[in-house]
Protein backbone atom coordinates (compact mmCIF):
# COMPACT_ATOMS: atom_id res chain seq x y z
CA UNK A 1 10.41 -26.83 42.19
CA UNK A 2 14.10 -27.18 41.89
CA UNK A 3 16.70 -24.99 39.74
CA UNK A 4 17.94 -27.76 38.26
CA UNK A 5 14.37 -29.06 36.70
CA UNK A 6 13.95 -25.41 35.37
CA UNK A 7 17.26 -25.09 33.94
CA UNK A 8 16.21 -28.41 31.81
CA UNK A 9 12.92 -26.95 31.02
CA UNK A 10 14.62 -24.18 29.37
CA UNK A 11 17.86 -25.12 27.81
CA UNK A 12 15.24 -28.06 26.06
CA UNK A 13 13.34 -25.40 25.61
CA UNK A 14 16.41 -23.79 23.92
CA UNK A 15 16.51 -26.12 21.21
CA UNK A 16 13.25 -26.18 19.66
CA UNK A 17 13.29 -22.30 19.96
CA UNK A 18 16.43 -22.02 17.92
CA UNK A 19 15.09 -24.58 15.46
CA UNK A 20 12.05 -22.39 15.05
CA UNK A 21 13.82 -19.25 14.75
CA UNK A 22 14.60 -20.04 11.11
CA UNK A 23 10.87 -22.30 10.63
CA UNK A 24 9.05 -18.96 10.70
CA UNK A 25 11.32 -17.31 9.07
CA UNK A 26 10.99 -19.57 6.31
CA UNK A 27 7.46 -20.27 6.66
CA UNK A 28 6.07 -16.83 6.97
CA UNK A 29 8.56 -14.99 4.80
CA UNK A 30 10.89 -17.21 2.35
CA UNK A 31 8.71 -17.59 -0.30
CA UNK A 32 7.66 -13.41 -0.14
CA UNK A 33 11.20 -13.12 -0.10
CA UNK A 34 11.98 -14.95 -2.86
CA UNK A 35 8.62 -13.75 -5.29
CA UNK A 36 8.51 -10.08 -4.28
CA UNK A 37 12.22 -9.35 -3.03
CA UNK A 38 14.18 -11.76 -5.58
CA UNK A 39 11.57 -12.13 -8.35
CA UNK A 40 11.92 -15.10 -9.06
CA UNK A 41 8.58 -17.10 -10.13
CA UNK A 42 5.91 -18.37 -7.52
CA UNK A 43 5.74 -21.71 -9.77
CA UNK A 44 9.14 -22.13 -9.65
CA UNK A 45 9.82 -20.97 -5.92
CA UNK A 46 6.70 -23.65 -5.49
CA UNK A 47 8.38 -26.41 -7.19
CA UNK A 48 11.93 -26.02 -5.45
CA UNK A 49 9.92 -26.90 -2.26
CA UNK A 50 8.66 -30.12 -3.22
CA UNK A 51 11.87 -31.24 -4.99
CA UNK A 52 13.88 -30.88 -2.18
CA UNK A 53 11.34 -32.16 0.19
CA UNK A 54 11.38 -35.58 -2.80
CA UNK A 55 15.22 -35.54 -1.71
CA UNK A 56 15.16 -34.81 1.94
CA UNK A 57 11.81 -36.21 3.18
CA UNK A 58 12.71 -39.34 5.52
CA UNK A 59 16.29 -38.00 6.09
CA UNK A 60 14.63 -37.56 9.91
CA UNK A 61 14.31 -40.87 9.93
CA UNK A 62 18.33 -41.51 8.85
CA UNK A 63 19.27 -39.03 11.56
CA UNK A 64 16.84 -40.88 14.35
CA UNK A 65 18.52 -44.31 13.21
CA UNK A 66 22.10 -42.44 13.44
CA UNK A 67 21.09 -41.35 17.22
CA UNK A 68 19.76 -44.94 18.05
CA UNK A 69 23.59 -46.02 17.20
CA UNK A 70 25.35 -43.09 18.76
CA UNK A 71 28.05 -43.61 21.82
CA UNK A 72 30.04 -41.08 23.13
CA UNK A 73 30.67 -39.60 27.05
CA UNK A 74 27.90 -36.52 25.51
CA UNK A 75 25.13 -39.29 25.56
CA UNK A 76 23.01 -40.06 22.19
CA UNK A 77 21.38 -36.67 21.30
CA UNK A 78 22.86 -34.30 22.91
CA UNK A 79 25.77 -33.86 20.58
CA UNK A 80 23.86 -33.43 17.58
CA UNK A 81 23.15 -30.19 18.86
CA UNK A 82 26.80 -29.35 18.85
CA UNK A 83 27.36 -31.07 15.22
CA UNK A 84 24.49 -29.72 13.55
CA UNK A 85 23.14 -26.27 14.99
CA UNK A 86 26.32 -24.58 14.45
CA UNK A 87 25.75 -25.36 10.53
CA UNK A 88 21.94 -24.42 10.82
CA UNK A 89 22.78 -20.93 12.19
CA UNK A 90 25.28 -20.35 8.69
CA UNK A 91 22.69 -21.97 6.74
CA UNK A 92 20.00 -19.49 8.03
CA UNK A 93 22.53 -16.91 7.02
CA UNK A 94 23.09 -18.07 3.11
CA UNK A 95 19.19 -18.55 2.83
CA UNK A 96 19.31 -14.40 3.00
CA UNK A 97 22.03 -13.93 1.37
CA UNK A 98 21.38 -14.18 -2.22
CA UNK A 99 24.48 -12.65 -4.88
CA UNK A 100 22.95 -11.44 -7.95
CA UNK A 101 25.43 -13.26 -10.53
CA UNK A 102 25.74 -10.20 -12.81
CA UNK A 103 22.08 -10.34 -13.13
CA UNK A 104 22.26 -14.28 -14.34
CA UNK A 105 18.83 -15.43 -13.60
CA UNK A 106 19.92 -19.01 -13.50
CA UNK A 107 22.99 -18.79 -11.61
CA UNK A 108 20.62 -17.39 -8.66
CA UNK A 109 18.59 -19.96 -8.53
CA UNK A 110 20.81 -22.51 -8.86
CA UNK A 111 22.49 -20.92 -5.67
CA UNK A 112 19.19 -20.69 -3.71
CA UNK A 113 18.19 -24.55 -4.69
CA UNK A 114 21.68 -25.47 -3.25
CA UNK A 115 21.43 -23.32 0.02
CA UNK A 116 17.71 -24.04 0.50
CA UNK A 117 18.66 -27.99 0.23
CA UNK A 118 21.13 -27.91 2.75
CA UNK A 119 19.52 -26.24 4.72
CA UNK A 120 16.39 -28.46 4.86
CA UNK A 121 19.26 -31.10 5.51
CA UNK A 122 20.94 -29.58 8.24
CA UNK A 123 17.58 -28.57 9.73
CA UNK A 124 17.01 -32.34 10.36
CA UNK A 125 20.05 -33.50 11.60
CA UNK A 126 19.95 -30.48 14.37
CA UNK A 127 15.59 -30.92 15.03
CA UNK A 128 15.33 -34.72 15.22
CA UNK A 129 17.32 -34.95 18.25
CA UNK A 130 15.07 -32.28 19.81
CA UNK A 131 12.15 -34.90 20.15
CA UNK A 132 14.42 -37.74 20.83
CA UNK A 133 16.36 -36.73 23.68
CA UNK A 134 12.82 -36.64 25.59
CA UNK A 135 12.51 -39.78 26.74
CA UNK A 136 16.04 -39.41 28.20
CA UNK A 137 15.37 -36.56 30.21
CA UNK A 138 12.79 -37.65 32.33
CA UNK A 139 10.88 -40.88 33.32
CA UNK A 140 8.05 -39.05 34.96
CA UNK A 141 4.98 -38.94 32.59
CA UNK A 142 3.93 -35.28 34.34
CA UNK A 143 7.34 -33.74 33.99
CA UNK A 144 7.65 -35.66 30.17
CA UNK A 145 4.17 -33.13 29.38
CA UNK A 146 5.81 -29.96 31.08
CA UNK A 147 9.30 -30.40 29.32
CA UNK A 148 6.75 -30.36 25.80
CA UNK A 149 4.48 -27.25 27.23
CA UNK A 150 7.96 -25.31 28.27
CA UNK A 151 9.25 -26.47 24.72
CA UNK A 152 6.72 -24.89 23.00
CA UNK A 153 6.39 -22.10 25.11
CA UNK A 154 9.94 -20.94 24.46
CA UNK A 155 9.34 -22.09 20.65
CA UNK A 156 6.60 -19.54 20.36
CA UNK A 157 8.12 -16.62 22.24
CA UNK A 158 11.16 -16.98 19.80
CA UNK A 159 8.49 -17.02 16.42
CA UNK A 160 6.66 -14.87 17.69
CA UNK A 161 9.14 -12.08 18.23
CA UNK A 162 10.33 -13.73 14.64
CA UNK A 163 6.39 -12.67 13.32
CA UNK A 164 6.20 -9.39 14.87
CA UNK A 165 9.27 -7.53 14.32
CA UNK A 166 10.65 -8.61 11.65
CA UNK A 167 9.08 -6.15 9.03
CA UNK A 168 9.45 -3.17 11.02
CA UNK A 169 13.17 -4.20 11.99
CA UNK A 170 13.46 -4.89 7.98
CA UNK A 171 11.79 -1.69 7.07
CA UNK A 172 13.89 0.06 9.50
CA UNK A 173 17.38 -1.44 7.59
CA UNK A 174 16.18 -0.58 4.27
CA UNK A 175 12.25 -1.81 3.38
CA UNK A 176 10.84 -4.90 2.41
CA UNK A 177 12.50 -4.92 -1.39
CA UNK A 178 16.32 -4.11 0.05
CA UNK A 179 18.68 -7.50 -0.40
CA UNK A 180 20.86 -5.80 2.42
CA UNK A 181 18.15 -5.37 4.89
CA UNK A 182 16.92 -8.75 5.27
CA UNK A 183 20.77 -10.20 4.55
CA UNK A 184 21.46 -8.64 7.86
CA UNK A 185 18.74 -9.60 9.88
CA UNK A 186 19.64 -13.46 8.22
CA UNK A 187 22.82 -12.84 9.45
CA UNK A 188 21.43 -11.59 13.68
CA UNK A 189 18.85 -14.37 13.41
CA UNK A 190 21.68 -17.20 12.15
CA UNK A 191 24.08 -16.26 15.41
CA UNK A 192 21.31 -16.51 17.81
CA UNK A 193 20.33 -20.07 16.60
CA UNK A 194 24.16 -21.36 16.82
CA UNK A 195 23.95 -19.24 20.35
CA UNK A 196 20.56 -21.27 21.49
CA UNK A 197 21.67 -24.98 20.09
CA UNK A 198 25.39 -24.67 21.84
CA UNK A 199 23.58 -23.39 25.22
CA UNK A 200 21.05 -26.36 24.89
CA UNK A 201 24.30 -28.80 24.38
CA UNK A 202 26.38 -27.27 27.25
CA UNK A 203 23.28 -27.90 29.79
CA UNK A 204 21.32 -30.80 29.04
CA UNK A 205 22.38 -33.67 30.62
CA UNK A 206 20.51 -37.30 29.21
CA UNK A 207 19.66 -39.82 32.28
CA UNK A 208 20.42 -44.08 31.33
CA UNK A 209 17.69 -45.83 31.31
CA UNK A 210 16.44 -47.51 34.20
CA UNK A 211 15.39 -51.50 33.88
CA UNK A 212 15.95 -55.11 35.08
CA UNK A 213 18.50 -57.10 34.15
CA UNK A 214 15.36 -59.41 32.85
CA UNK A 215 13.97 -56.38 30.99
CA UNK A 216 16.83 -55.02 29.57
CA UNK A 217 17.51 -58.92 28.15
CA UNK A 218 13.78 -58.75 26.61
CA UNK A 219 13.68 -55.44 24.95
CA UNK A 220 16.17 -54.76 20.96
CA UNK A 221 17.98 -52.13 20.04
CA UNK A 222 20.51 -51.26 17.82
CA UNK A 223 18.66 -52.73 14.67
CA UNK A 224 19.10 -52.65 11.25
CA UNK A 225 17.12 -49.82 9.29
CA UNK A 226 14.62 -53.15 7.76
CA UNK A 227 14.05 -54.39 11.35
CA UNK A 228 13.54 -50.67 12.62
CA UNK A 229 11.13 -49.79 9.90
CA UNK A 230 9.39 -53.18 10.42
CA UNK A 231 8.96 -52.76 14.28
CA UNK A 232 7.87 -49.04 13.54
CA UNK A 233 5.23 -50.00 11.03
CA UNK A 234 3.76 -52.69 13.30
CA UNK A 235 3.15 -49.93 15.78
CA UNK A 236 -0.33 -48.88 14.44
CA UNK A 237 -0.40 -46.15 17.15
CA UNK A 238 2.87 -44.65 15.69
CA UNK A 239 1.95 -45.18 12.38
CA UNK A 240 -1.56 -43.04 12.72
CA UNK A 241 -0.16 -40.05 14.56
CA UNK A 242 2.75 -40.03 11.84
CA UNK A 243 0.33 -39.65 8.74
CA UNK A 244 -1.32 -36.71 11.54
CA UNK A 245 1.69 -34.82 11.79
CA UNK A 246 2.35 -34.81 8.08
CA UNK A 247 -0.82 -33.72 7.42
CA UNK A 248 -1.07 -31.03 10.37
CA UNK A 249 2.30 -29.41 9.21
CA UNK A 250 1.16 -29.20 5.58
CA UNK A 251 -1.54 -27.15 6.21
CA UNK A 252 0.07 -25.27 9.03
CA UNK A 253 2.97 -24.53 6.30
CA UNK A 254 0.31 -23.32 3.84
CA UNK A 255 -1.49 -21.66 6.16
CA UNK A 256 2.26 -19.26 7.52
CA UNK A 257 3.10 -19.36 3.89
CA UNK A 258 -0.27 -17.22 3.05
CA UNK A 259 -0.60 -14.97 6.29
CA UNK A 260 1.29 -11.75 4.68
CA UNK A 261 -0.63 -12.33 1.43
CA UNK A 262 -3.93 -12.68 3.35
CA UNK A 263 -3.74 -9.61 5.22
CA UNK A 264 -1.97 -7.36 2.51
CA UNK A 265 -4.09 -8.34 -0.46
CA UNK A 266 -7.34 -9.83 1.14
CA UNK A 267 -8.04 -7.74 3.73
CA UNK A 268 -6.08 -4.60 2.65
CA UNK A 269 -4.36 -4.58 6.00
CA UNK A 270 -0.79 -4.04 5.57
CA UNK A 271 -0.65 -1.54 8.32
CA UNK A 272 -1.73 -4.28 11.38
CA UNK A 273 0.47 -7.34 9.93
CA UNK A 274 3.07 -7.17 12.26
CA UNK A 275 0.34 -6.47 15.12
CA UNK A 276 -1.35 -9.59 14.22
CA UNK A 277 1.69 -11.45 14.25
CA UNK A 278 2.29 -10.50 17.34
CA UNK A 279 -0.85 -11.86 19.14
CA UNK A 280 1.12 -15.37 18.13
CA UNK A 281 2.38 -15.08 21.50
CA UNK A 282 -1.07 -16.48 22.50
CA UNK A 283 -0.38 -20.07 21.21
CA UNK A 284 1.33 -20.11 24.56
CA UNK A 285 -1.89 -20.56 26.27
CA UNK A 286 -2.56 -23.71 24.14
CA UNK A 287 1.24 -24.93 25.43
CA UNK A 288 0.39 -24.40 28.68
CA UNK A 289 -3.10 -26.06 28.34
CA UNK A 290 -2.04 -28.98 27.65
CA UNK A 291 -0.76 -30.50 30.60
CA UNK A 292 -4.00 -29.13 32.57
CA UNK A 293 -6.26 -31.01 30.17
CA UNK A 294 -3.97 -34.44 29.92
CA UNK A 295 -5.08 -35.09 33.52
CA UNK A 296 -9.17 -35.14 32.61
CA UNK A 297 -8.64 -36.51 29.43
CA UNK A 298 -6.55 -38.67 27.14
CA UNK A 299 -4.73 -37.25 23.95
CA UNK A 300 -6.77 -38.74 21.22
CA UNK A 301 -9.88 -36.47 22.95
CA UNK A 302 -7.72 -33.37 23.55
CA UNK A 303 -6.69 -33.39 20.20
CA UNK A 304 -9.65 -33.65 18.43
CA UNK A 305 -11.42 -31.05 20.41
CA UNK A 306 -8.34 -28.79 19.77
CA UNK A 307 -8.59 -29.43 16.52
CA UNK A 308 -12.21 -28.37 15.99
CA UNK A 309 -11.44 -25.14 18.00
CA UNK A 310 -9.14 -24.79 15.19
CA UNK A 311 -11.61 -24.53 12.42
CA UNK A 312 -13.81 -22.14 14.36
CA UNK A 313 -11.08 -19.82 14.59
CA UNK A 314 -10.07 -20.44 10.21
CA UNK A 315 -14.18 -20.20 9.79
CA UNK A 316 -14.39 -16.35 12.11
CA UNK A 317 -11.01 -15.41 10.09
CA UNK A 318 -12.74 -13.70 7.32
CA UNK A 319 -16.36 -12.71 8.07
CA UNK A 320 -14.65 -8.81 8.33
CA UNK A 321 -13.48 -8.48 4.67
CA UNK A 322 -16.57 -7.32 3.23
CA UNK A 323 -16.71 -4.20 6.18
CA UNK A 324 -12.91 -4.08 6.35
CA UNK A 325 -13.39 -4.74 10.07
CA UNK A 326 -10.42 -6.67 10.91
CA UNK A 327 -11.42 -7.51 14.71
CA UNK A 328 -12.84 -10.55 12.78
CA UNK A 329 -9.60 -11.46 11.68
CA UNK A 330 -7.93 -10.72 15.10
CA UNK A 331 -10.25 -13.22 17.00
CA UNK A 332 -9.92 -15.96 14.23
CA UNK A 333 -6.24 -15.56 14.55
CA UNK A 334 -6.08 -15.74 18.17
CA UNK A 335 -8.31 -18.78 17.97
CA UNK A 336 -6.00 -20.92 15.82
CA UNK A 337 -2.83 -19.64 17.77
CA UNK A 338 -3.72 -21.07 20.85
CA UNK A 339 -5.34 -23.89 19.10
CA UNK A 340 -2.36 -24.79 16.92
CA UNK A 341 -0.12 -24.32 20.11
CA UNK A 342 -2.30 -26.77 22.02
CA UNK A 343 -1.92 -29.14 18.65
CA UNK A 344 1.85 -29.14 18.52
CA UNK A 345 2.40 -29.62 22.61
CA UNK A 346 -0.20 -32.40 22.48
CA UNK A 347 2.23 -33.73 19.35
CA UNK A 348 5.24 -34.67 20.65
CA UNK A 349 3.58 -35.85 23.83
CA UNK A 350 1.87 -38.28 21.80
CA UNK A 351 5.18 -38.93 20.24
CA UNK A 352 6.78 -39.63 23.18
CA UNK A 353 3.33 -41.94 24.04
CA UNK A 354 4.12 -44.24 20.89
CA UNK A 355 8.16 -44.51 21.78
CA UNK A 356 7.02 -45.75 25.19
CA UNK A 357 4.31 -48.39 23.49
CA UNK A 358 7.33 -49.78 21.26
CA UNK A 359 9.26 -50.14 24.55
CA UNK A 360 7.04 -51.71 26.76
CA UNK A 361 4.89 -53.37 24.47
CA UNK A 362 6.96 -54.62 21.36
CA UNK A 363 9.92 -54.93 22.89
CA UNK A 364 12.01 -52.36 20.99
CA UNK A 365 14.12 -49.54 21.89
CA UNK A 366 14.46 -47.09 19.23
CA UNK A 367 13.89 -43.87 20.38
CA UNK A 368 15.48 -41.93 17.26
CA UNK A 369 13.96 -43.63 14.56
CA UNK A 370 10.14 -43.23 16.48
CA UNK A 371 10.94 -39.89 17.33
CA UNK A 372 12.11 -38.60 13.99
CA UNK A 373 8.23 -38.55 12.64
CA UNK A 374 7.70 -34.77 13.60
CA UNK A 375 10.77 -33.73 11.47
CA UNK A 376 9.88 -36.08 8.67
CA UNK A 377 6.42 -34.62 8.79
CA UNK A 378 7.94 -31.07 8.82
CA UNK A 379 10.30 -31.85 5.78
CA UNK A 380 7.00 -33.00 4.02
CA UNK A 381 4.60 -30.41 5.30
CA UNK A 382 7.05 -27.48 4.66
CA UNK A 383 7.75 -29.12 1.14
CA UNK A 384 3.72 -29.95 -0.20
CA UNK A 385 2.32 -27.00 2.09
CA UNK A 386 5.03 -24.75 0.40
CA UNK A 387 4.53 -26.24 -2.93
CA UNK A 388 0.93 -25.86 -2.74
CA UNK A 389 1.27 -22.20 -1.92
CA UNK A 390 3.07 -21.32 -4.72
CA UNK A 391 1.08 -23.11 -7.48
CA UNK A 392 -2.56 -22.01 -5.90
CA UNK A 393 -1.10 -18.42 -6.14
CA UNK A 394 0.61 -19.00 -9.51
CA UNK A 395 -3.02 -20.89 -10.37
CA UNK A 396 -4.69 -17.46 -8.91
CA UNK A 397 -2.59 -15.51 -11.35
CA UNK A 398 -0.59 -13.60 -8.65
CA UNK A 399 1.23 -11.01 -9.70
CA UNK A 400 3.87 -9.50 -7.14
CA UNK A 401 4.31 -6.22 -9.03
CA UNK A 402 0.43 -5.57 -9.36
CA UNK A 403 -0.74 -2.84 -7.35
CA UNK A 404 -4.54 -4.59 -7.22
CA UNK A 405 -4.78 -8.16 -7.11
CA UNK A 406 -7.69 -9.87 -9.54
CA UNK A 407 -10.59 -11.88 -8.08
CA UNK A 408 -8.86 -15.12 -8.88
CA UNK A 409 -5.73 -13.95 -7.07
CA UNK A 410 -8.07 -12.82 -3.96
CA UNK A 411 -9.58 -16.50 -3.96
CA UNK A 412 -6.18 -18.25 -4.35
CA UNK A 413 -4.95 -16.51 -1.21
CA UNK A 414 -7.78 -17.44 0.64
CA UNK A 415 -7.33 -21.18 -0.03
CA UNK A 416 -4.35 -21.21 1.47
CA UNK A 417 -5.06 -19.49 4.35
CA UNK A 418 -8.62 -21.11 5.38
CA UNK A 419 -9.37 -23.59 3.22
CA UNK A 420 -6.65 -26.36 3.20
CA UNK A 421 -6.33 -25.85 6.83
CA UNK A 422 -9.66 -26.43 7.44
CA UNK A 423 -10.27 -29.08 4.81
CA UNK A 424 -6.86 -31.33 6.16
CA UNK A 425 -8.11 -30.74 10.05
CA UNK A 426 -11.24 -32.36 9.65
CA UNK A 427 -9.10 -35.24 7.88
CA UNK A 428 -7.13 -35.66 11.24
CA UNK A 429 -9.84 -35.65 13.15
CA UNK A 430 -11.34 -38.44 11.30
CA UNK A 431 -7.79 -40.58 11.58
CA UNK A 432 -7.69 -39.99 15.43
CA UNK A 433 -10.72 -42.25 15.81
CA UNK A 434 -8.50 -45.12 14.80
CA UNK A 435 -5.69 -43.88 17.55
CA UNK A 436 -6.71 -45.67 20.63
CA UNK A 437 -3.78 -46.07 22.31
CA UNK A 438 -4.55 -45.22 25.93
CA UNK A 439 -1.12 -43.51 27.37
CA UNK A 440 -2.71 -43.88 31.10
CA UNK A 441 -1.90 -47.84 30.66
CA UNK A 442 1.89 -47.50 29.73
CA UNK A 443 4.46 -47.81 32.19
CA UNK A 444 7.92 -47.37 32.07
CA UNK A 445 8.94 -48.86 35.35
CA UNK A 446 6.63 -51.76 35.37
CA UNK A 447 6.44 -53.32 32.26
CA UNK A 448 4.13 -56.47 34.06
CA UNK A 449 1.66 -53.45 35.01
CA UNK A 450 1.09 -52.15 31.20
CA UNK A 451 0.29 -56.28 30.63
CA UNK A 452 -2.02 -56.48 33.23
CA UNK A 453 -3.68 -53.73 31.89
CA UNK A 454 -4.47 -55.37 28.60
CA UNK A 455 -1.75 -54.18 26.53
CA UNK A 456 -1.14 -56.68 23.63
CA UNK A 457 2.04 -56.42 20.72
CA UNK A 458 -1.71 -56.25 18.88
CA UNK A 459 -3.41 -54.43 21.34
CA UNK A 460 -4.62 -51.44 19.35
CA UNK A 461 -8.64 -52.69 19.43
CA UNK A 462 -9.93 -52.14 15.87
CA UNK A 463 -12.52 -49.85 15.36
């Protein structure tokens, strides 16, 4: 193995681990933040998440078609890095760093809807190139699967350092209700994301694609958004795992959003929450899994087996409450770590899987636009899986300043944490029977090849 194919691995791994820096932060923590640090409302908290995911939702998709049309010496993703993680680190910064207005209620959450919406903005422009630059890095199909497993291995070492230390680290600068203690660990975790993105920018390197002068005549790019959107909607396999990866982050989002709830209130835990957070570090096992099982099996298998792994682990999570055992908890955790870091490798393989259908079987190069599904289904996950949180705790009657949560609060927290989850995995797993696309049969260098093999522009067989 060469220096030069690890220093890829982890500069791209660089990226996604800066990007998810802030994700955790915002998925574990944000809306705790803002209910029990803040008080500000769960409903409205709730609400903020799903307006600005109304206002932000395909903007992955305008930063993909922006990347499709990008020239310059840097190549077509690799400055976006430069342009927009700068801006995300700041923006991590501001979402911590909250001025109290003279006590004006509505002046601070006017300022937290404006810093929360650029944020989710910026987030986008600096996480779509991320998936897009893929294809560009390699043309091997082995070495596209271990650029994902080192991406998400480096993703998950960052959040789960993010999970583990950042209540003792905040307790240490002041305790969970100081402004000032987590305004400066906004302000350490904001300079290592602009730190991680510039790295990734400085090292990366994007290879041109590689075709005959016969191919390259055959296959579009540069389209308009209508002819993009057309072309992406007539790839069924595309269109399946996009509806997949919205769903899969909404319940992932609901799931992070409830963890500190779950273990403080259900389980009466406080004491092992960072502990448990740390065992996070085993979704590594799912990254590295991944590759291992893509050469027995295709994706569409891998991920529904994952996926039912998944809901063992959500079902195991809370057969301790009633003895206050939380090994019960531990093992159910652990389960859906490695499960859910199996789910998110598999992910942007797949993604990569439809880009290379719309290539070599439709024709049409536009690796941006494809590619910007995972962020669109982040913007929408984070937005109805945060929204959702809110109003099933503001349903459940939650009460941040009550030392004992009612029965109906209790129940609230633990339909977030298992019960979406569970409910929205068996929903993907029912939509991946209707994914057939067979990644073994696409071939980048010999487009005749994926022909002979039976691929159609219709050749998704109905089931």
């Amino acid at each position: 193995m060469t220096w030069s194919k690890w220093k890829q691995r982890i500069f791209y791994g660089a990226t996604d681990m800066g990007g998810n820096l802030i994700w955790q932060m915002v998925g574990l923590y944000l809306l705790f933040y803002y209910t029990t640090v803040l008080n500000i409302s769960a409903a409205f908290v709730g609400t903020l998440f799903l307006v600005v995911r109304f206002i932000d939702a395909f903007d992955g998709m305008f930063f993909g078609y922006l990347i499709d049309h990008t020239k310059s010496k840097y190549g077509k993703s690799r400055p976006y890095f430069l342009w927009f993680g700068v801006p995300l680190g700041i923006l991590a910064m501001l979402l911590f760093i909250n001025p109290s207005f003279g006590g004006n209620e509505l002046f601070q959450k006017i300022w937290i809807s404006v810093v929360y919406t650029l944020f989710s903005l910026v987030y986008s422009g600096a996480n779509t190139p991320i998936t897009a630059i893929l294809p560009s890095l390699t043309k091997n199909k082995e070495e596209s699967a271990n650029l994902a497993s080192a991406r998400m291995v480096m993703t998950n070492i960052g959040t789960t350092v993010i999970a583990a230390i950042t209540l003792p680290i905040i307790n240490m600068l002041g305790g969970q209700n100081s402004e000032t203690a987590w305004m400066i660990w906004g302000i350490i975790i904001g300079s290592v994301i602009m730190l991680l993105f510039f790295s990734a920018f400085i090292n990366l390197r994007e290879q041109p694609l590689e075709e005959s002068e016969n191919e390259a005549d055959q296959i579009e790019g540069h389209l308009s958004i209508k002819e993009s959107f057309k072309g992406a909607f007539k790839n069924r396999p595309w269109v399946i795992l996009s509806v997949s990866l919205i769903l899969i982050q909404t319940f992932w989002v609901t799931r992070m959003s409830a963890t500190v709830f779950y273990v403080t209130y259900v389980y009466d835990a406080k004491k092992v929450f960072s502990l448990l957070m740390a065992f996070t570090i085993t979704s590594v096992i799912g990254n590295l899994l991944v590759p291992i099982l893509a050469k027995k099996f295709n994706n569409r298998s891998i991920m529904t087996g994952i996926l039912i792994a998944f809901i063992i682990g959500q079902v195991i999570s809370p057969l301790g409450i009633n003895s206050g055992n939380v090994t019960w908890l531990f093992i159910g955790n652990i389960i859906s770590m490695i499960t859910m870091g199996g789910v998110f490798t598999l992910s942007f393989v797949m993604i990569a899987d439809t880009v290379e259908y719309s290539r070599v079987v439709q024709k049409i190069e536009e690796p941006g636009f494809l590619s910007s599904i995972p962020m669109v289904g982040a913007k929408i996950g984070m937005g109805v899986g945060g929204a959702v949180s809110g109003w099933v705790l503001a349903w459940g009657g939650f009460s941040s300043s009550a030392t004992v949560q009612s029965a109906k609060a209790l129940s609230a927290i633990s339909i977030n944490f298992i019960w979406i989850p569970v409910l929205l995995s068996i929903v993907v797993i029912t939509m991946m029977r209707f994914y057939n696309l067979d990644e073994k049969q696409l071939s980048v260098e010999d487009n005749d090849k994926a022909e002979a093999n039976g691929l159609k522009d219709a050749s998704i067989e109905e089931v």
